[in-house]
C-alpha atoms as a PDB file:
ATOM      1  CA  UNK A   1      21.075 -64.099  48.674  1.00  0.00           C
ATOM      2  CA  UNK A   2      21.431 -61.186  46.272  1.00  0.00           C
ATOM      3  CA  UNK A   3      23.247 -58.023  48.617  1.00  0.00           C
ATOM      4  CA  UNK A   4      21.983 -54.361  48.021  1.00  0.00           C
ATOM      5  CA  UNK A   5      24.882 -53.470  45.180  1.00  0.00           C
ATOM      6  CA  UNK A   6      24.310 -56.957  43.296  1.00  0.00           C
ATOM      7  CA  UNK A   7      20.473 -55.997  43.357  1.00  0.00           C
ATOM      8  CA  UNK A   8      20.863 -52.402  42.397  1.00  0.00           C
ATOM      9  CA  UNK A   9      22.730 -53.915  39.003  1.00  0.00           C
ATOM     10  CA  UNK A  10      19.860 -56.068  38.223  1.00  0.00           C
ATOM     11  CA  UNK A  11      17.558 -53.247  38.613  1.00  0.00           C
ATOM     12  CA  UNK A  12      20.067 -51.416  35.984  1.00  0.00           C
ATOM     13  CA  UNK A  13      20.565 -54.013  33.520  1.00  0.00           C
ATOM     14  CA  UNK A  14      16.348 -54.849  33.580  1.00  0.00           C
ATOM     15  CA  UNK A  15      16.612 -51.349  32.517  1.00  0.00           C
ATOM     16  CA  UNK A  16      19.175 -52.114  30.006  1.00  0.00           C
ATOM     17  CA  UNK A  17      21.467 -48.850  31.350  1.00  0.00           C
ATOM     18  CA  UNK A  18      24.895 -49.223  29.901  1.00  0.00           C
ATOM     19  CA  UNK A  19      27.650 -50.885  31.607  1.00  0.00           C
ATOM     20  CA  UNK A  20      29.797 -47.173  31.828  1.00  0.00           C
ATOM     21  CA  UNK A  21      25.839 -46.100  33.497  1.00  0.00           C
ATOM     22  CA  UNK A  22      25.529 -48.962  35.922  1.00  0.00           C
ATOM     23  CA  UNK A  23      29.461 -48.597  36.802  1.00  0.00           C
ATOM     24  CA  UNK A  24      28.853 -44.717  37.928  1.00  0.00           C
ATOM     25  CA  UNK A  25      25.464 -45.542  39.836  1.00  0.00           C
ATOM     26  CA  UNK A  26      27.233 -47.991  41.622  1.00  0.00           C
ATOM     27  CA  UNK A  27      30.364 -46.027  42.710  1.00  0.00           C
ATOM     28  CA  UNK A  28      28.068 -43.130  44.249  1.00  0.00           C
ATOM     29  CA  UNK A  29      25.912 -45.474  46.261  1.00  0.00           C
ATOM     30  CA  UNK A  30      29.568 -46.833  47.289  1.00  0.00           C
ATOM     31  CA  UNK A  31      30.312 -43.743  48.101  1.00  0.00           C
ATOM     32  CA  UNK A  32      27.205 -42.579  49.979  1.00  0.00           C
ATOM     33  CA  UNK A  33      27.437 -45.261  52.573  1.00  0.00           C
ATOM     34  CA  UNK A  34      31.433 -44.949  53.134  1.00  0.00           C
ATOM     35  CA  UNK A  35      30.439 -41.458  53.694  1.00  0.00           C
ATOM     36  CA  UNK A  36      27.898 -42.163  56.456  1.00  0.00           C
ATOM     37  CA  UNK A  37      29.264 -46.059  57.542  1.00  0.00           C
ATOM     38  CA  UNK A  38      26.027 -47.617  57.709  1.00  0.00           C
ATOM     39  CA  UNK A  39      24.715 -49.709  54.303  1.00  0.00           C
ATOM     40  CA  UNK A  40      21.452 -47.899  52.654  1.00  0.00           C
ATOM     41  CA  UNK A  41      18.950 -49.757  54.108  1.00  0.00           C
ATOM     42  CA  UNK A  42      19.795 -48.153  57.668  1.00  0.00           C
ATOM     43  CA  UNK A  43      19.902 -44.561  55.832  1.00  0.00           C
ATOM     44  CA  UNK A  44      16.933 -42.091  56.811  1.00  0.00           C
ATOM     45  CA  UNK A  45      15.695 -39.200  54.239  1.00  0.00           C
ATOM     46  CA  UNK A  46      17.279 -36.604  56.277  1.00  0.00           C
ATOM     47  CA  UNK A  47      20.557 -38.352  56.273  1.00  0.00           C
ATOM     48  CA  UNK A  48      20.544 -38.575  52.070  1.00  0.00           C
ATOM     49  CA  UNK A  49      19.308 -34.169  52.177  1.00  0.00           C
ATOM     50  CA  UNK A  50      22.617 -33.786  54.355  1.00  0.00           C
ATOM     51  CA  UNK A  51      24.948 -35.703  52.165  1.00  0.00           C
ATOM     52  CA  UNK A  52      23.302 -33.800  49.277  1.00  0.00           C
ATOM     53  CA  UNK A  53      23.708 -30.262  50.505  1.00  0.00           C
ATOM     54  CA  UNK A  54      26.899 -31.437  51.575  1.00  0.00           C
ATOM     55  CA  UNK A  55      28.804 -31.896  48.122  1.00  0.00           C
ATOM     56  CA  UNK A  56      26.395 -28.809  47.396  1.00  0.00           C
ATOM     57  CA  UNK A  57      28.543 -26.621  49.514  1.00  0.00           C
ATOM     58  CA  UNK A  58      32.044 -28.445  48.816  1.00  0.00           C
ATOM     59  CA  UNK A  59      31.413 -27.421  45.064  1.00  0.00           C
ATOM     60  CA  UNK A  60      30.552 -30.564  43.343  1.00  0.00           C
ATOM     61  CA  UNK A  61      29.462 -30.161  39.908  1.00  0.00           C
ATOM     62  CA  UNK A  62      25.876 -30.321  39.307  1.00  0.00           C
ATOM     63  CA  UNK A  63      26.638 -33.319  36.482  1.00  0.00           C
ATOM     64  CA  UNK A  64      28.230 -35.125  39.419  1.00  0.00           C
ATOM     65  CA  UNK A  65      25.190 -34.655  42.325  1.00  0.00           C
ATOM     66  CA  UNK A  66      22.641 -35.123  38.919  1.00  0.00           C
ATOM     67  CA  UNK A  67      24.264 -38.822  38.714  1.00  0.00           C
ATOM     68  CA  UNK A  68      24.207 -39.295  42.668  1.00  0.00           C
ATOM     69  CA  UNK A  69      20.637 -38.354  42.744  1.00  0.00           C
ATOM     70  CA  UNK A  70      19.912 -40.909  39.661  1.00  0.00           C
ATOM     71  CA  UNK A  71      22.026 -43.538  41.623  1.00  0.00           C
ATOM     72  CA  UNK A  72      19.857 -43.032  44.947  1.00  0.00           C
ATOM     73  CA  UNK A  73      16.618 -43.269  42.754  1.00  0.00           C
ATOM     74  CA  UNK A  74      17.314 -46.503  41.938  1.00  0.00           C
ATOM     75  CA  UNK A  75      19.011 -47.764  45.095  1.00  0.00           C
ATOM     76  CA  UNK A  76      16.291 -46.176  47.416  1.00  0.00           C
ATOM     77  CA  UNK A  77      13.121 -46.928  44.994  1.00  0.00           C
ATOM     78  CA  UNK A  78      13.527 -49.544  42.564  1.00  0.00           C
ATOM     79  CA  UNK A  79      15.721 -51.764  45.668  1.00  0.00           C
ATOM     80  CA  UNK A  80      14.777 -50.901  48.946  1.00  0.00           C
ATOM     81  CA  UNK A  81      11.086 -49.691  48.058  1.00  0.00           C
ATOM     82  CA  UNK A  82      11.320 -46.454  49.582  1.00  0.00           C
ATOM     83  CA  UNK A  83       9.501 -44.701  46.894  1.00  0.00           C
ATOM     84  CA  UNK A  84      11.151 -41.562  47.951  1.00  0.00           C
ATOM     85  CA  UNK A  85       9.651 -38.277  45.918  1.00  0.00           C
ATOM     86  CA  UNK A  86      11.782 -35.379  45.222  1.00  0.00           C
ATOM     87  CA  UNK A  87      11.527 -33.935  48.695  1.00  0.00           C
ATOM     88  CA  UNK A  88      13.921 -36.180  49.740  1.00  0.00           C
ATOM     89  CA  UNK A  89      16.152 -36.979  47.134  1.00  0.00           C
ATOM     90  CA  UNK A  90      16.725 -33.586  46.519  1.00  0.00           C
ATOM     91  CA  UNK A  91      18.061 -32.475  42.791  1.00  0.00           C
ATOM     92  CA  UNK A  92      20.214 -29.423  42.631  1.00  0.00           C
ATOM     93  CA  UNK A  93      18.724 -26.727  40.282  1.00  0.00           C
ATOM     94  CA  UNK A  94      20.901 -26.779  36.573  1.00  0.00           C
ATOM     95  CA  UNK A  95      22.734 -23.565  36.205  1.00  0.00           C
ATOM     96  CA  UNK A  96      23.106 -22.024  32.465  1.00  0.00           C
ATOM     97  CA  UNK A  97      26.756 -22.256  32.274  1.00  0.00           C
ATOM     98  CA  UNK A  98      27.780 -22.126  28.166  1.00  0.00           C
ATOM     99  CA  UNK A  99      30.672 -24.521  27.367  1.00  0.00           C
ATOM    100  CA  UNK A 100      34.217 -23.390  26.235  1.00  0.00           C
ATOM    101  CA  UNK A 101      35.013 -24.052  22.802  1.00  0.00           C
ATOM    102  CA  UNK A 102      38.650 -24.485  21.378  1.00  0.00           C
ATOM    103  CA  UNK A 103      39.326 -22.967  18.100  1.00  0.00           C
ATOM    104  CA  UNK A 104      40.596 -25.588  15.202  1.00  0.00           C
ATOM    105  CA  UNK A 105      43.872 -23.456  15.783  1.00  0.00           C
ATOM    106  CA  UNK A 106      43.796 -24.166  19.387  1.00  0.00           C
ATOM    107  CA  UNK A 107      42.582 -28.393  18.517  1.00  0.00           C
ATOM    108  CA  UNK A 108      45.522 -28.457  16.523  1.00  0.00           C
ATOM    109  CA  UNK A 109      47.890 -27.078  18.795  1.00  0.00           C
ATOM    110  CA  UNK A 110      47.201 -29.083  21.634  1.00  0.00           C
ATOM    111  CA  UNK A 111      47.645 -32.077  19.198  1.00  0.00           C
ATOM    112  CA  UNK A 112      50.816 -30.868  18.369  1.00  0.00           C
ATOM    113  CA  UNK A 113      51.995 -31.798  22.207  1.00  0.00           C
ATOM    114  CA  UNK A 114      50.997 -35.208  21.689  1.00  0.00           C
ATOM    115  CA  UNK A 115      53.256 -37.462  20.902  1.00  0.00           C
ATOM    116  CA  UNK A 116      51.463 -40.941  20.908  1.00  0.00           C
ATOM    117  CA  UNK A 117      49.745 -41.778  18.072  1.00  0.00           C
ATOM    118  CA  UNK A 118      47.320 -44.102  19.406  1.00  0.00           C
ATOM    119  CA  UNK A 119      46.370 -41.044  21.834  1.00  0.00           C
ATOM    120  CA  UNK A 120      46.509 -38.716  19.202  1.00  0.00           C
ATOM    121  CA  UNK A 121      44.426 -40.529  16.789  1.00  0.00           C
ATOM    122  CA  UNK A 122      41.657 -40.853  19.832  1.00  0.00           C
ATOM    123  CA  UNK A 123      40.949 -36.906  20.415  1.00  0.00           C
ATOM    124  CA  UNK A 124      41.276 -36.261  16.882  1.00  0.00           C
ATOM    125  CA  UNK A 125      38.343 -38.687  16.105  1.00  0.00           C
ATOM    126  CA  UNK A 126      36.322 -37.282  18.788  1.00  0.00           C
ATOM    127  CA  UNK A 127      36.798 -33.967  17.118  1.00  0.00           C
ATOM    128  CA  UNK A 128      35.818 -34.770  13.858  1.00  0.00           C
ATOM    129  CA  UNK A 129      33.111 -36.810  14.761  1.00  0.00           C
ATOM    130  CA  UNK A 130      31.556 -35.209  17.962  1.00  0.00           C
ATOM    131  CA  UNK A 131      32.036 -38.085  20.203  1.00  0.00           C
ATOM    132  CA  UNK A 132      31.433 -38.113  23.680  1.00  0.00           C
ATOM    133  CA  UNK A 133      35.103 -40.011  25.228  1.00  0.00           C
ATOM    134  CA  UNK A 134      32.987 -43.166  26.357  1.00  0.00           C
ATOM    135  CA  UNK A 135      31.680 -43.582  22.643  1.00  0.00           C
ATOM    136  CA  UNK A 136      35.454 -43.269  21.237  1.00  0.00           C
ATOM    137  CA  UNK A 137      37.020 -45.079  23.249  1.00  0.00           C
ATOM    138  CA  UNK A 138      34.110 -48.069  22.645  1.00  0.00           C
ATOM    139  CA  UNK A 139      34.419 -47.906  18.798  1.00  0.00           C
ATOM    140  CA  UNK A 140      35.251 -51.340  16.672  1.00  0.00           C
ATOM    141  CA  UNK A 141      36.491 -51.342  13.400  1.00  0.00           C
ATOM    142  CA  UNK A 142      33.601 -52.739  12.327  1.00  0.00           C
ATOM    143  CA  UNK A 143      32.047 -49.241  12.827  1.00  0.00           C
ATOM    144  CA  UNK A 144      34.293 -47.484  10.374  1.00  0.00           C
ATOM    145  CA  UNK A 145      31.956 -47.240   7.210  1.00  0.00           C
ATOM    146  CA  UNK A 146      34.945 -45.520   4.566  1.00  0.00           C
ATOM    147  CA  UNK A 147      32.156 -46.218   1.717  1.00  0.00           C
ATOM    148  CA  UNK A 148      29.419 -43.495   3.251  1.00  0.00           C
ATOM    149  CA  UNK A 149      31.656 -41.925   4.914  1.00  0.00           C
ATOM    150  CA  UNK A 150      30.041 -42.369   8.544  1.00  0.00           C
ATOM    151  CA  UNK A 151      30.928 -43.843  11.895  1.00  0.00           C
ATOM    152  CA  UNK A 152      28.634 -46.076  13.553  1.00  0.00           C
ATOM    153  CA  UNK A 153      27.994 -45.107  17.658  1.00  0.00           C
ATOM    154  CA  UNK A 154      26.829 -48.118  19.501  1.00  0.00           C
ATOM    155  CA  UNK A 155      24.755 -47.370  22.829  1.00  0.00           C
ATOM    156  CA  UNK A 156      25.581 -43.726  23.026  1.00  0.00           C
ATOM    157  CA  UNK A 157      23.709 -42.198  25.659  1.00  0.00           C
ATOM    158  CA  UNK A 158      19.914 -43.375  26.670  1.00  0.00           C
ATOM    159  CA  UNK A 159      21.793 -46.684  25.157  1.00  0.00           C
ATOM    160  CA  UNK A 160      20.655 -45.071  21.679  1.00  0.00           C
ATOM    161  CA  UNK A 161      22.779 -46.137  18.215  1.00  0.00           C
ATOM    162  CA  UNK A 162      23.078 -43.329  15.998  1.00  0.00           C
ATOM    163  CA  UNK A 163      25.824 -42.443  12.862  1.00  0.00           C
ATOM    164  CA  UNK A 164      27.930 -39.613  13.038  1.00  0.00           C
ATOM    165  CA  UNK A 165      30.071 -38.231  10.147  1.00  0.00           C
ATOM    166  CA  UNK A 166      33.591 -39.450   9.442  1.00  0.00           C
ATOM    167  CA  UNK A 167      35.816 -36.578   8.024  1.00  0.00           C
ATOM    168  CA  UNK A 168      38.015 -37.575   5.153  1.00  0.00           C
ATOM    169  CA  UNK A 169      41.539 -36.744   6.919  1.00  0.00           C
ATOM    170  CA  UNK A 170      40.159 -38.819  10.096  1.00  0.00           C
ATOM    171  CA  UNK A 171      39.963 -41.785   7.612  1.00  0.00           C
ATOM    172  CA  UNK A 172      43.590 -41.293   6.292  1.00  0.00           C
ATOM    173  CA  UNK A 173      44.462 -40.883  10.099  1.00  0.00           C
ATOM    174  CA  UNK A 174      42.914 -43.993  11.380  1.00  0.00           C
ATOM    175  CA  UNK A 175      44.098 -46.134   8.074  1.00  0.00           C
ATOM    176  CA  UNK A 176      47.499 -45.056   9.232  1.00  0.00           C
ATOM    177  CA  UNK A 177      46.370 -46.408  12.916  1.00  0.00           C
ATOM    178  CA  UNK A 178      45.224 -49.700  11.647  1.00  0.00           C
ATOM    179  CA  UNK A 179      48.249 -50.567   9.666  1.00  0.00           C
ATOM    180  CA  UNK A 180      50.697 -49.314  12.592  1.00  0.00           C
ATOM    181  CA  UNK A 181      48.404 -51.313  15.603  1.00  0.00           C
ATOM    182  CA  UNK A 182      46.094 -54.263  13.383  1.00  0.00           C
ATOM    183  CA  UNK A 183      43.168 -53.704  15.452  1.00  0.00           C
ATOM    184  CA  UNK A 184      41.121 -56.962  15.682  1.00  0.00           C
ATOM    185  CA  UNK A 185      37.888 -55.889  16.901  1.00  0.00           C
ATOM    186  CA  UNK A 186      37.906 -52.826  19.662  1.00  0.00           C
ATOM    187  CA  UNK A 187      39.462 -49.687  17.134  1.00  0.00           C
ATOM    188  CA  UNK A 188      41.555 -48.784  21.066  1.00  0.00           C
ATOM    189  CA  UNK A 189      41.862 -51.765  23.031  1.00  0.00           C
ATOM    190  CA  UNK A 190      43.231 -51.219  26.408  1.00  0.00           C
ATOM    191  CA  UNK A 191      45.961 -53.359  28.630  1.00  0.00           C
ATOM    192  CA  UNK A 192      42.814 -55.439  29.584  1.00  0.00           C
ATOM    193  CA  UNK A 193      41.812 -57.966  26.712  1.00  0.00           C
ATOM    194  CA  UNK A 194      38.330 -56.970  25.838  1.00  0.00           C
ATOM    195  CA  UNK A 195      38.523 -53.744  27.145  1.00  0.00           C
ATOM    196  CA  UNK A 196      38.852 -50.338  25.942  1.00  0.00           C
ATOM    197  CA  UNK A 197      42.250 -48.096  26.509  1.00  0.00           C
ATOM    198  CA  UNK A 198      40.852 -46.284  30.166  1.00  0.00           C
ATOM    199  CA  UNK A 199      39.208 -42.881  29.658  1.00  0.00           C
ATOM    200  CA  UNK A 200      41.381 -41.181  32.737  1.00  0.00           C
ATOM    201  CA  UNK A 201      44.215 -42.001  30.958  1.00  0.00           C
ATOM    202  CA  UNK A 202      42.708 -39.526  27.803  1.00  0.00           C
ATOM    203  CA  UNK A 203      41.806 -37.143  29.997  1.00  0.00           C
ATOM    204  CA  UNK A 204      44.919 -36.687  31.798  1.00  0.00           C
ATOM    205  CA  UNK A 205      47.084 -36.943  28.173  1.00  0.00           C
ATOM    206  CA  UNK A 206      44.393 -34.092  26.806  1.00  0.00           C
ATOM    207  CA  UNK A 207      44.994 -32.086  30.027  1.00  0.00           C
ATOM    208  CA  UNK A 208      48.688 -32.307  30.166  1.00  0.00           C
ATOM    209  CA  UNK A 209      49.096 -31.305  25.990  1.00  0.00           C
ATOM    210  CA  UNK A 210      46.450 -28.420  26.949  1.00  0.00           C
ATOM    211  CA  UNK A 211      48.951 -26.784  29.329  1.00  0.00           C
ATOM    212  CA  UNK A 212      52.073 -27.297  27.398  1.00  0.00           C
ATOM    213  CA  UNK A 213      49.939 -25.563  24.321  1.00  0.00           C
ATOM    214  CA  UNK A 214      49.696 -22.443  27.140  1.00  0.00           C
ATOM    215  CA  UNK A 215      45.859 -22.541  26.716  1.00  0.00           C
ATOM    216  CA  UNK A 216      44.102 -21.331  29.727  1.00  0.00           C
ATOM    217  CA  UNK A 217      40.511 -21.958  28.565  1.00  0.00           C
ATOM    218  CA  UNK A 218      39.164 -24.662  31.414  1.00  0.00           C
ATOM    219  CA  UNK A 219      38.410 -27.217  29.006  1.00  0.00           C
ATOM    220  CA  UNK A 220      38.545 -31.009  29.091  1.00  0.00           C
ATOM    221  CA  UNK A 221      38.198 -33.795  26.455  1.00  0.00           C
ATOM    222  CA  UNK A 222      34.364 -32.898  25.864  1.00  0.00           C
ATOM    223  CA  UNK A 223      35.266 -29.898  24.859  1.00  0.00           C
ATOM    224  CA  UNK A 224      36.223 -31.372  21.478  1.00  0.00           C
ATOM    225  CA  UNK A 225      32.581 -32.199  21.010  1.00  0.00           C
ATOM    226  CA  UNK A 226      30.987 -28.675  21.948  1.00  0.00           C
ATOM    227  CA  UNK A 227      33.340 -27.636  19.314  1.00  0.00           C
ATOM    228  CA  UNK A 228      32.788 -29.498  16.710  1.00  0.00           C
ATOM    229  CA  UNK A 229      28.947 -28.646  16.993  1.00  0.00           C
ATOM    230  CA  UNK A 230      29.844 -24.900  17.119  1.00  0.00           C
ATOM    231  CA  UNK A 231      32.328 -25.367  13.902  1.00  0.00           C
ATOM    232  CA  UNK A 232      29.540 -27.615  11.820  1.00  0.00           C
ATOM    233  CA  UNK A 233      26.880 -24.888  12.703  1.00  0.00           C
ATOM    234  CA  UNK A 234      29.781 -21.730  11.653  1.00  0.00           C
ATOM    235  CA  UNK A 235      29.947 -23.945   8.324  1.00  0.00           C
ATOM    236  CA  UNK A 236      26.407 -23.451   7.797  1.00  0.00           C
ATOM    237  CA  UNK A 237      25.192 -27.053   8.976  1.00  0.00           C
ATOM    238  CA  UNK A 238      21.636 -26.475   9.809  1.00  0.00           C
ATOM    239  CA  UNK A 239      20.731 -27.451  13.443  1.00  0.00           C
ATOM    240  CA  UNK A 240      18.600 -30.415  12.721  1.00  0.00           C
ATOM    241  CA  UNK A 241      21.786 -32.230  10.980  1.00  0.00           C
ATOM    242  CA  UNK A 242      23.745 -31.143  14.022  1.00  0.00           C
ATOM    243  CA  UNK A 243      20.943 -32.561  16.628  1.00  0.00           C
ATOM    244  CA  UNK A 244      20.832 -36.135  14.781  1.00  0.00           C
ATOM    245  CA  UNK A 245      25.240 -36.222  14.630  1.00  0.00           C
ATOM    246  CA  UNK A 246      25.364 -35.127  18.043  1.00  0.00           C
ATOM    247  CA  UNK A 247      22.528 -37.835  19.353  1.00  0.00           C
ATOM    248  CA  UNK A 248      21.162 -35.334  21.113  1.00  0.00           C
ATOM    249  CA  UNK A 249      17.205 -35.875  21.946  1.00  0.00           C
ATOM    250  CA  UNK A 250      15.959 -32.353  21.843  1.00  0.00           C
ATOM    251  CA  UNK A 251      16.628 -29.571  19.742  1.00  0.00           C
ATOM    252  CA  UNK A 252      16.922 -27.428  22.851  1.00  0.00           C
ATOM    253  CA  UNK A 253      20.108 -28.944  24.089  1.00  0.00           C
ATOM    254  CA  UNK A 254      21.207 -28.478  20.536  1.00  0.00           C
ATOM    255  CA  UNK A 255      20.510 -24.817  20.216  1.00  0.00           C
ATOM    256  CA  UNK A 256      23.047 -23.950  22.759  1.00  0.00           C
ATOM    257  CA  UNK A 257      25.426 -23.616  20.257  1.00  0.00           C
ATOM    258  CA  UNK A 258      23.652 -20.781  18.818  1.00  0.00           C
ATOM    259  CA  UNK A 259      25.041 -19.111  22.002  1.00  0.00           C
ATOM    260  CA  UNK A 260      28.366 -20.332  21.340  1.00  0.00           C
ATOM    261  CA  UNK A 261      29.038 -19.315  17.600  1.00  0.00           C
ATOM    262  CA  UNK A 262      30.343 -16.064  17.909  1.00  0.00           C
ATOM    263  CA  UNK A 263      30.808 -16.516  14.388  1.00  0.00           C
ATOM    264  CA  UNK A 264      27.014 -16.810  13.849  1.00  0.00           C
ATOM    265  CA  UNK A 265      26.482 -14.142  16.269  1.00  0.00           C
ATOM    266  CA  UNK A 266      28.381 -12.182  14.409  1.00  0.00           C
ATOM    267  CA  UNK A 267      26.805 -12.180  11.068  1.00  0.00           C
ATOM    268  CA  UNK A 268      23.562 -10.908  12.177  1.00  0.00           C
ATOM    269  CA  UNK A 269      22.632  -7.664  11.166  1.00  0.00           C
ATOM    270  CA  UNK A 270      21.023  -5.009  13.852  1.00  0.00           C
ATOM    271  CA  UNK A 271      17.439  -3.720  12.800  1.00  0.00           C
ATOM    272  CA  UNK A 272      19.377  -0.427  13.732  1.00  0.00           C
ATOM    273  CA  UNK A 273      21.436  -1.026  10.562  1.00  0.00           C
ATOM    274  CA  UNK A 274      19.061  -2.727   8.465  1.00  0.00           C
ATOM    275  CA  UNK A 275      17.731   0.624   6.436  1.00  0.00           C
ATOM    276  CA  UNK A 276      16.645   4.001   6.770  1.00  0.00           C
ATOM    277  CA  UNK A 277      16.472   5.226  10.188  1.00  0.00           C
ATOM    278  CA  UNK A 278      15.194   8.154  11.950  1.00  0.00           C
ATOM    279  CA  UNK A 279      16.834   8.943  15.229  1.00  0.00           C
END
C-alpha cells in the first residue's frame, strides 16, 4: 500500500511536474509534519494557518511559503481529499520587490574569482543565455545548436521547451569545456552518474567569488538572468524577443525590466523638456 509521500509523487508525475518540482513539494510536506510530529492526514486547517503565519513571522521568503502552499495543495487536495479553499491554505500576498542586477563589469569581476573552469563556464552560460540554474545545470550537448546559434532548454518551468540565444564567446567558452572534460551526454555531469553537478554547490561558488569581488549588492546566481534581460532590453531588444528567451508566459513578468534599466529610464525625455514651455 502506496504511503502519503509515494502518493503525493504520483499525483505530481500524473501532472507531469518536473522531477526538481516534485523534489521541492516533497521536502515541504516533509517538513510540515516534522514540524508538527503527526503525518498529514492527522493535520487540522488551523494547524496548516499556524505553520503558515509561522515562517510568515520568522521571515521566510514569499517564493519559499508560495512553494509550501503549492506542496499542501496537492498533499491536502489531490491526496487526502480535503479540498481545502484558500481560507485555509492561506497564500501570503506577493510584495513588488525589483531584482538586483550586476553590471557586465561587476559579471566579469566576480568571474575573475573563479578559478574552476567547469564552474566558471556554468555562470557564464547562464549569463549569456538567461538561464534559470536548474536549466544550466540540466543542459546536454545535444542542446548546443553552434549552426543557429541557439541553446535548446528542455522542461524549463511549467515543464515548457523553449530556445534561448547562444552568444558567440559562450560557444568558444564551452568548445574549450568540451575538449578539456569530453562530455558524453549531460554538458555538467555531477559525482553521481546521470546526474547533474548539484546546484548548492553553484550557489555557494557564485556567493563566495561575489564577496571576494567586494560586491555588496544581495544577489545570488539568478541574478545573472535578471541581468541579462535588463542588458538585452539596454541593447534595444524589444520585449517580445526578451519574453520568448526568457520563457516567461506573460509579458507582465517581462516588463519588470523596464523598471530595472536605468539605462532605458534614462533616455526618456521629460514633456517638461520636450519644447516650448511656458512656466
Amino acid at each position: 500500500m502506496l504511503n502519503h509521500y509515494e502518493k503525493m509523487k504520483f499525483e505530481m508525475e500524473l501532472r507531469c511536474y518536473s522531477p526538481h518540482t516534485q523534489k521541492h513539494y516533497l521536502s515541504h510536506a516533509r517538513l510540515l509534519e516534522r514540524h508538527l510530529g503527526k503525518p498529514p492526514d492527522q493535520i487540522s486547517p488551523d494547524e496548516i494557518k499556524q505553520y503558515l503565519h509561522y515562517r510568515i513571522k520568522k521571515g521566510i521568503s514569499y517564493s519559499n511559503i508560495n512553494i509550501s502552499c503549492n506542496a499542501f495543495k496537492v498533499m491536502f487536495n489531490s491526496v487526502l481529499n480535503r479540498n481545502w479553499a484558500d481560507d485555509v491554505i492561506v497564500r501570503p500576498k506577493k510584495q513588488s520587490k525589483l531584482p538586483y542586477v550586476l553590471s557586465r563589469d561587476e559579471i566579469l569581476s566576480i568571474m575573475d574569482h573563479i578559478t574552476h573552469f567547469k564552474h566558471k563556464t556554468i555562470l557564464l552560460t547562464a549569463y549569456s543565455s538567461g538561464l534559470r540554474i536548474s536549466e544550466v545545470l540540466n543542459l546536454r550537448v545535444s542542446d548546443i545548436d553552434s549552426e543557429n546559434m541557439l541553446l535548446r532548454v528542455r522542461c524549463g518551468k511549467r515543464g515548457k521547451d523553449r530556445f534561448t540565444v547562444l552568444g558567440e564567446e559562450n560557444l568558444k567558452l564551452l568548445r574549450q569545456y568540451w575538449k578539456l572534460y569530453k562530455p558524453k551526454d549531460l554538458l555538467f555531469p555531477g559525482m553521481i552518474k546521470g546526474k547533474p553537478i548539484a546546484a548548492r554547490n553553484i550557489q555557494q561558488v557564485f556567493k563566495t567569488a561575489k564577496e571576494k569581488a567586494g560586491i555588496k549588492k544581495p544577489v545570488s546566481v539568478h541574478s545573472l538572468r535578471h541581468s541579462f534581460a535588463t542588458h538585452l532590453l539596454e541593447n534595444n531588444t524589444d520585449l517580445r524577443t526578451i519574453q520568448v528567451l526568457m520563457g516567461h508566459a506573460s509579458i507582465n513578468t517581462t516588463c519588470i525590466y523596464l523598471h530595472l534599466s536605468t539605462k532605458h529610464l534614462s533616455s526618456v525625455k521629460s514633456p517638461l523638456d520636450g519644447g516650448e514651455t511656458h512656466a
